[in-house]
Protein backbone atom coordinates (compact mmCIF):
# COMPACT_ATOMS: atom_id res chain seq x y z
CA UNK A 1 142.84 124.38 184.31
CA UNK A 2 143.75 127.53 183.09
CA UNK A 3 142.40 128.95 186.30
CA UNK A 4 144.96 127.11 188.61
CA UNK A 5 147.52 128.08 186.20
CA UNK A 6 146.93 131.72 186.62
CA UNK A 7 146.31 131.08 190.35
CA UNK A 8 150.01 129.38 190.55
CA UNK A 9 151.39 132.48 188.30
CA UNK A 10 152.19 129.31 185.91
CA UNK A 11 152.63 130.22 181.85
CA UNK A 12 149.56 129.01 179.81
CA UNK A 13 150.98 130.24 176.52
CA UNK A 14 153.67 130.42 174.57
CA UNK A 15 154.01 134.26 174.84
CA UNK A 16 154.10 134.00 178.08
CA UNK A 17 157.32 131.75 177.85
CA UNK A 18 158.81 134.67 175.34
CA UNK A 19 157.55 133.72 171.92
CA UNK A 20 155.35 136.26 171.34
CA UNK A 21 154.20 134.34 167.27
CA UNK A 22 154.90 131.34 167.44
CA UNK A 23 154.76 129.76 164.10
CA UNK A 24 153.10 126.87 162.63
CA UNK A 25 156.72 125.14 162.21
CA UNK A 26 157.51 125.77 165.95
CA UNK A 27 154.46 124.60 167.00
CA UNK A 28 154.71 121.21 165.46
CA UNK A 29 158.52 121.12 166.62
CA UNK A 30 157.76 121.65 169.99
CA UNK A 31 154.51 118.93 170.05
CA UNK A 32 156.92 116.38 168.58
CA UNK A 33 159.18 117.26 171.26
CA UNK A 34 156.22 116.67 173.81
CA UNK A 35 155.20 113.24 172.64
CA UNK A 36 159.04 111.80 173.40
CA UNK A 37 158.53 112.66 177.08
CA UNK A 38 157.59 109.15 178.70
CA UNK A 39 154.59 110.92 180.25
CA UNK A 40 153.11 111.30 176.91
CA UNK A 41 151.44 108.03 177.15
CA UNK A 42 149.61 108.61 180.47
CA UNK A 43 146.52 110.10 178.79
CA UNK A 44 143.12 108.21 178.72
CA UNK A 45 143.28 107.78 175.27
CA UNK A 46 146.22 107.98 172.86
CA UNK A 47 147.49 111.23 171.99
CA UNK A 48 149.69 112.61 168.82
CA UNK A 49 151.55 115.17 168.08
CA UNK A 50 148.81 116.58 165.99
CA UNK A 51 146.80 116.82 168.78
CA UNK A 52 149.11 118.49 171.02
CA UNK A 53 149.83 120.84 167.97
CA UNK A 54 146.31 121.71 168.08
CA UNK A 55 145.67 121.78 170.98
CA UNK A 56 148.94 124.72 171.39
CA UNK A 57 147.37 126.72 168.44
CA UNK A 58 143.47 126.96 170.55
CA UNK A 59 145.39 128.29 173.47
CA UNK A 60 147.38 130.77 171.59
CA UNK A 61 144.68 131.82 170.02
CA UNK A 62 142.83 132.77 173.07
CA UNK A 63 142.93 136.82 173.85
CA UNK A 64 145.74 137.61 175.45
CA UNK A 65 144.06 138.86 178.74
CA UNK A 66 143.46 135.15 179.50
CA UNK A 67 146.61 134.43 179.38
């Protein structure tokens, strides 16, 4: 995925959409914010907030050349 992203000059990270350190608060603000959009529930299994949460924090933390 990240791949195609970077093929389509899409962001994959939150630096790349200006916040360079994102923190743990804005993080969790902005996965709760995910999970009202009604394509939320789409997934193949049921996702939280929590997860998206996570899953943000693994790709910030990848090196920045990735991104």
């Amino acid at each position: 995925m990240r791949r195609f992203f970077q093929a389509v000059e899409l962001p994959i990270c939150l630096r790349a959409l200006g916040m360079p350190e994102p923190t743990g608060v804005q993080i969790v603000a902005i996965a709760a914010a995910t999970m009202t959009a009604p394509h939320a529930r789409d997934f193949q299994r049921v996702l939280g907030a929590s997860n998206i949460a996570d899953a943000v924090r693994r790709i910030e933390a990848l090196p920045a050349i990735d991104h």
